[in-house]
N, C-alpha and C. Protein backbone atom coordinates (compact mmCIF):
# COMPACT_ATOMS: atom_id res chain seq x y z
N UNK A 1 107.74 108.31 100.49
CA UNK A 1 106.89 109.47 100.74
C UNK A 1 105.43 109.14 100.43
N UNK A 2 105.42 108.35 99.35
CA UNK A 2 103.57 108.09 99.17
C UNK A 2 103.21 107.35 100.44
N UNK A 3 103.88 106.58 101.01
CA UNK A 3 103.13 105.42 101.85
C UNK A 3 103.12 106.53 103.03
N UNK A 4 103.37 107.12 103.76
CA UNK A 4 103.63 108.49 104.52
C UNK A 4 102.38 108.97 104.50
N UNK A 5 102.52 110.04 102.72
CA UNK A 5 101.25 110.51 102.12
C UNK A 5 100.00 109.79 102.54
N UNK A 6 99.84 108.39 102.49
CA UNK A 6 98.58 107.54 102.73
C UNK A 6 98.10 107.60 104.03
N UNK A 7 99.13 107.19 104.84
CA UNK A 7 98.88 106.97 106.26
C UNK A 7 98.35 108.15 106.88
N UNK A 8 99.11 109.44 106.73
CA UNK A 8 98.22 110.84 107.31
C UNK A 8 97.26 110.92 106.11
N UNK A 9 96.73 110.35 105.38
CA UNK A 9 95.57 110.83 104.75
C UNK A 9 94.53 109.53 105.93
N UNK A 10 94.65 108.56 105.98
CA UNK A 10 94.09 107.99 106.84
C UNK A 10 93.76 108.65 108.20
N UNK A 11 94.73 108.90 108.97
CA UNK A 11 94.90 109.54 110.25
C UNK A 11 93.86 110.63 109.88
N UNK A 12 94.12 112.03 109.46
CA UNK A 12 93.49 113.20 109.19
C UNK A 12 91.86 112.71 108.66
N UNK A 13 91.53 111.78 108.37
CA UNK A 13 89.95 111.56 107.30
C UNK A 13 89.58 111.29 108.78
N UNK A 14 90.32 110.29 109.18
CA UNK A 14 89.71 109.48 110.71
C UNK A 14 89.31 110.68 111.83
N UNK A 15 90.41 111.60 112.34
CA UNK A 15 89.72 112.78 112.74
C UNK A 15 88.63 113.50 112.70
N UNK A 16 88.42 113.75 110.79
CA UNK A 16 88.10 114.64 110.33
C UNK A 16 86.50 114.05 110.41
N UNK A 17 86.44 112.99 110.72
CA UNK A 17 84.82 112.20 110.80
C UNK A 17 84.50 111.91 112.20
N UNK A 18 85.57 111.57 113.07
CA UNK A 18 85.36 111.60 114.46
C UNK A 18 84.52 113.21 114.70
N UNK A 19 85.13 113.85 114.50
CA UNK A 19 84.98 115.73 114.76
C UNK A 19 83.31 116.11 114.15
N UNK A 20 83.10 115.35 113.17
CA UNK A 20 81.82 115.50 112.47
C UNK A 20 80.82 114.94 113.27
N UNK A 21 81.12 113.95 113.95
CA UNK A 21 80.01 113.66 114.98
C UNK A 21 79.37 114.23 116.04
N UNK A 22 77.89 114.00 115.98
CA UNK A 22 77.12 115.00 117.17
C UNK A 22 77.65 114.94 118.25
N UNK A 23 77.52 116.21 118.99
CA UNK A 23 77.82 116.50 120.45
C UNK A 23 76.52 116.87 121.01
N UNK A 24 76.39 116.05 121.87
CA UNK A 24 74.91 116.15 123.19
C UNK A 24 75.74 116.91 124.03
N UNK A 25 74.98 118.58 124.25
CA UNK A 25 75.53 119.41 125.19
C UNK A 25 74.11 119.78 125.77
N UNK A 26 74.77 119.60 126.99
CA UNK A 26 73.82 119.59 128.38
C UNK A 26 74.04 121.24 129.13
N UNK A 27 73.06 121.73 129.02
CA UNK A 27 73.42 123.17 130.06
C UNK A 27 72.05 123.36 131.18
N UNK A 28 72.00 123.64 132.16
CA UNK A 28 70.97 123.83 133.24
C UNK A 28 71.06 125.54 132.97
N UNK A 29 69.47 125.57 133.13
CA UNK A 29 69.39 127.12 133.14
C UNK A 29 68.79 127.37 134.46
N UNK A 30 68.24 128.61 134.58
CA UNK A 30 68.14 129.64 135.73
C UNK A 30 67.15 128.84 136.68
N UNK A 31 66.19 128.02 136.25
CA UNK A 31 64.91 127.33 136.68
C UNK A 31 65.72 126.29 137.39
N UNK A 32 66.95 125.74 137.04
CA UNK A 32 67.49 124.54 137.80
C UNK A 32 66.60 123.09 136.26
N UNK A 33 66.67 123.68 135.50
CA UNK A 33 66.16 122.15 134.48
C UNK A 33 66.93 122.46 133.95
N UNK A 34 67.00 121.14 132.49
CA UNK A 34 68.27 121.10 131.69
C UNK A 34 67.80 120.85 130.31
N UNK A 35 68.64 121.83 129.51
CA UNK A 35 68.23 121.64 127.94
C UNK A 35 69.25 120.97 127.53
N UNK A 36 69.24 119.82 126.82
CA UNK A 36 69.95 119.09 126.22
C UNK A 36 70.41 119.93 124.54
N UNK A 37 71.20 119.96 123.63
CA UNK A 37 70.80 120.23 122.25
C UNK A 37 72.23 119.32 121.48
N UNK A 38 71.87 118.99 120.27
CA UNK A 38 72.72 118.32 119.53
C UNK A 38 73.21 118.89 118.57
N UNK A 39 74.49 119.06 118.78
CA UNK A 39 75.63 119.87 118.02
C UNK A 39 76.33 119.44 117.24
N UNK A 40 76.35 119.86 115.61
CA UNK A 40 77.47 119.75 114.13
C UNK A 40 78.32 120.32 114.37
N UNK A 41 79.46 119.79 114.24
CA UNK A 41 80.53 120.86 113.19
C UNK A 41 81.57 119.78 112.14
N UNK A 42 82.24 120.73 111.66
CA UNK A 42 83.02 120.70 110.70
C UNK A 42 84.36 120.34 110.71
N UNK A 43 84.85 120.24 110.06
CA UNK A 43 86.59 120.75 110.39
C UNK A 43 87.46 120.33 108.95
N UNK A 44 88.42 121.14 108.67
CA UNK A 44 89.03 121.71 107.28
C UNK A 44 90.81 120.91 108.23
N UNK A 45 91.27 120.64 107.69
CA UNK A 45 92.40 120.06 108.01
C UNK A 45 93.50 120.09 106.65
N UNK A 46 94.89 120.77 107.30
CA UNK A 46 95.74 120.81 106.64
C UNK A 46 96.54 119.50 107.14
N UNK A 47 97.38 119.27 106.42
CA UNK A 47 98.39 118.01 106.12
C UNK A 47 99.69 118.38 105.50
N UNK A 48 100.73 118.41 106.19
CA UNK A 48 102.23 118.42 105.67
C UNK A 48 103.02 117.56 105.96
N UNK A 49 104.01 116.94 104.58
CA UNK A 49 104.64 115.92 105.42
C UNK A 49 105.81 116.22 105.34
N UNK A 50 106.96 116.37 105.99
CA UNK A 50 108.34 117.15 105.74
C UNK A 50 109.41 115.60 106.39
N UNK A 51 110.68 115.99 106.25
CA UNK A 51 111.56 114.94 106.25
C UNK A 51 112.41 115.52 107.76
N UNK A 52 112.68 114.63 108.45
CA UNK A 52 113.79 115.49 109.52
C UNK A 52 113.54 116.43 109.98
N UNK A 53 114.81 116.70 110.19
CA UNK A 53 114.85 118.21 110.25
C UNK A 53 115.41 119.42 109.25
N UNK A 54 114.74 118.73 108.10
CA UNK A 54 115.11 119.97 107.49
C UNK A 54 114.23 121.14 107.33
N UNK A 55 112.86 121.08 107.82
CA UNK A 55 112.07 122.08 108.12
C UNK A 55 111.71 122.93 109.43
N UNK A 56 112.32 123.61 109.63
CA UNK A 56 111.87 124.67 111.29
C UNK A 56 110.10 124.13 111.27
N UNK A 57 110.60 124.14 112.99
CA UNK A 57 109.20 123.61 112.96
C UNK A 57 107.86 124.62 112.91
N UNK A 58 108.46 125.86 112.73
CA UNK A 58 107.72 127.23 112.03
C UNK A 58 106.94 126.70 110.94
N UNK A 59 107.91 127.05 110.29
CA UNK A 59 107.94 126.28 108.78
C UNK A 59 106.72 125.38 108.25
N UNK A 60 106.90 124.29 108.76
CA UNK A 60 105.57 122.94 109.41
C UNK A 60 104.48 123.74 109.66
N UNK A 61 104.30 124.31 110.60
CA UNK A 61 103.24 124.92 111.11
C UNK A 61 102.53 125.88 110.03
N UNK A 62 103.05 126.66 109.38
CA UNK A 62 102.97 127.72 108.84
C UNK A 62 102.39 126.69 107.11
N UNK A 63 103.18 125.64 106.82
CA UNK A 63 102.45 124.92 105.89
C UNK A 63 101.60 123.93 105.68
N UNK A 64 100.92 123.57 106.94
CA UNK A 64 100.07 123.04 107.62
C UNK A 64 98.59 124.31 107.50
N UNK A 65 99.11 125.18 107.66
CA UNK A 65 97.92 126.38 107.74
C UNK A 65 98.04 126.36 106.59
N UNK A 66 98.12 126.68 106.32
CA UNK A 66 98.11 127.67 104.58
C UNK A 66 97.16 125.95 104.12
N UNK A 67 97.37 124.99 104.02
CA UNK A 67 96.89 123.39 103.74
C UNK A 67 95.05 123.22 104.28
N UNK A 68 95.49 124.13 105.61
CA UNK A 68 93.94 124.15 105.80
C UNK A 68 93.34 125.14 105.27
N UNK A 69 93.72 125.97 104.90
CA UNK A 69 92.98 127.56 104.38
C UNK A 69 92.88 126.72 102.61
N UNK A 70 93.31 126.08 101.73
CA UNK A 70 93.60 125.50 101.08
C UNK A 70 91.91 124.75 101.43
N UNK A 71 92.01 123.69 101.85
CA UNK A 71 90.79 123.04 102.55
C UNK A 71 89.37 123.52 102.52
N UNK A 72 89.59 124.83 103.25
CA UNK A 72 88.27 125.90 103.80
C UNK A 72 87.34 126.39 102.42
N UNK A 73 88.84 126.65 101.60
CA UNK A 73 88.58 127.21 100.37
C UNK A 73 87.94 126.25 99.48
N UNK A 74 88.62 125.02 99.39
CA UNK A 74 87.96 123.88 98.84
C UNK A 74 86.33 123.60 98.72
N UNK A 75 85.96 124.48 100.15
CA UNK A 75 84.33 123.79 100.17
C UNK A 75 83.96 123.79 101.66
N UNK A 76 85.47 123.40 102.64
CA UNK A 76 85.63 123.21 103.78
C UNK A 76 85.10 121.81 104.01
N UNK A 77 85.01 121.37 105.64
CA UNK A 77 85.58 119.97 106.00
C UNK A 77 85.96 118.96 104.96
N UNK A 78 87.13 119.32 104.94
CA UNK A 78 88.33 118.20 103.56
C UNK A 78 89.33 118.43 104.75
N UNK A 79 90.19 117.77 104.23
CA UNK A 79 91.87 117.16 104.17
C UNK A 79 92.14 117.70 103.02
N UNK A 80 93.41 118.67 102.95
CA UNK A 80 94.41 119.17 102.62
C UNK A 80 95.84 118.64 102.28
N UNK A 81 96.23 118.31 101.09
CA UNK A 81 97.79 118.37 101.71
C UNK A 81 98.41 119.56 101.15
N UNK A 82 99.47 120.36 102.04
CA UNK A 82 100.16 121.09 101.56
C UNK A 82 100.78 121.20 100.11
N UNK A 83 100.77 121.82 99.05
CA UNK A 83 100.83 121.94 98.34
C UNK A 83 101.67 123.03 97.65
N UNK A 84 102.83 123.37 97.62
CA UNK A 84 103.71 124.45 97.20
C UNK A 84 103.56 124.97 96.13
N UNK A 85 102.75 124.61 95.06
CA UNK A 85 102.02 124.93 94.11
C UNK A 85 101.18 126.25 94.02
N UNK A 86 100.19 126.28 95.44
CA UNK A 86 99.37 126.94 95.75
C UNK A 86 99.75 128.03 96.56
N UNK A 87 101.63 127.76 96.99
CA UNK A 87 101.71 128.70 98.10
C UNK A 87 101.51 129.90 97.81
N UNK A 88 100.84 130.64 98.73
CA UNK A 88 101.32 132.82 98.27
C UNK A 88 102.35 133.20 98.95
């Protein structure tokens, strides 16, 4: 389970910095010219790692959220892992 744990902490950081990078968005307005502008964002990412099938894939989903709200709360753009500790 740790080596698991590692690998989606890898995967999810790698996202989570891809996603952080500027976006050059191009829109033409009414004149027919074009404003370019360079766009941030963020992103809060939950992480669950479950075995089989012993979790509905509800279940997953549902502790995956709660992982990102977990995240948001943190400070926001983090990685999360689910945490049953914290559940409500």
């Amino acid at each position: 389970m740790e080596l698991s744990a590692g690998l989606a902490a890898i995967v999810a950081e790698k996202i989570r910095v891809a996603l952080g990078e500027p976006y050059l968005l191009t829109r033409r307005q009414a004149d027919n010219t074009e404003i370019t502008v360079e766009h941030h964002c963020s992103s809060s990412i939950g992480v669950v790692l479950f075995i089989g099938n012993e979790t509905s894939p509800e279940d997953v989903l549902k502790a995956a959220d709660m992982a990102m709200y977990q995240a948001k709360e943190g400070g926001r753009n983090r990685v999360r892992f689910f945490d049953r500790k914290n559940e409500s």
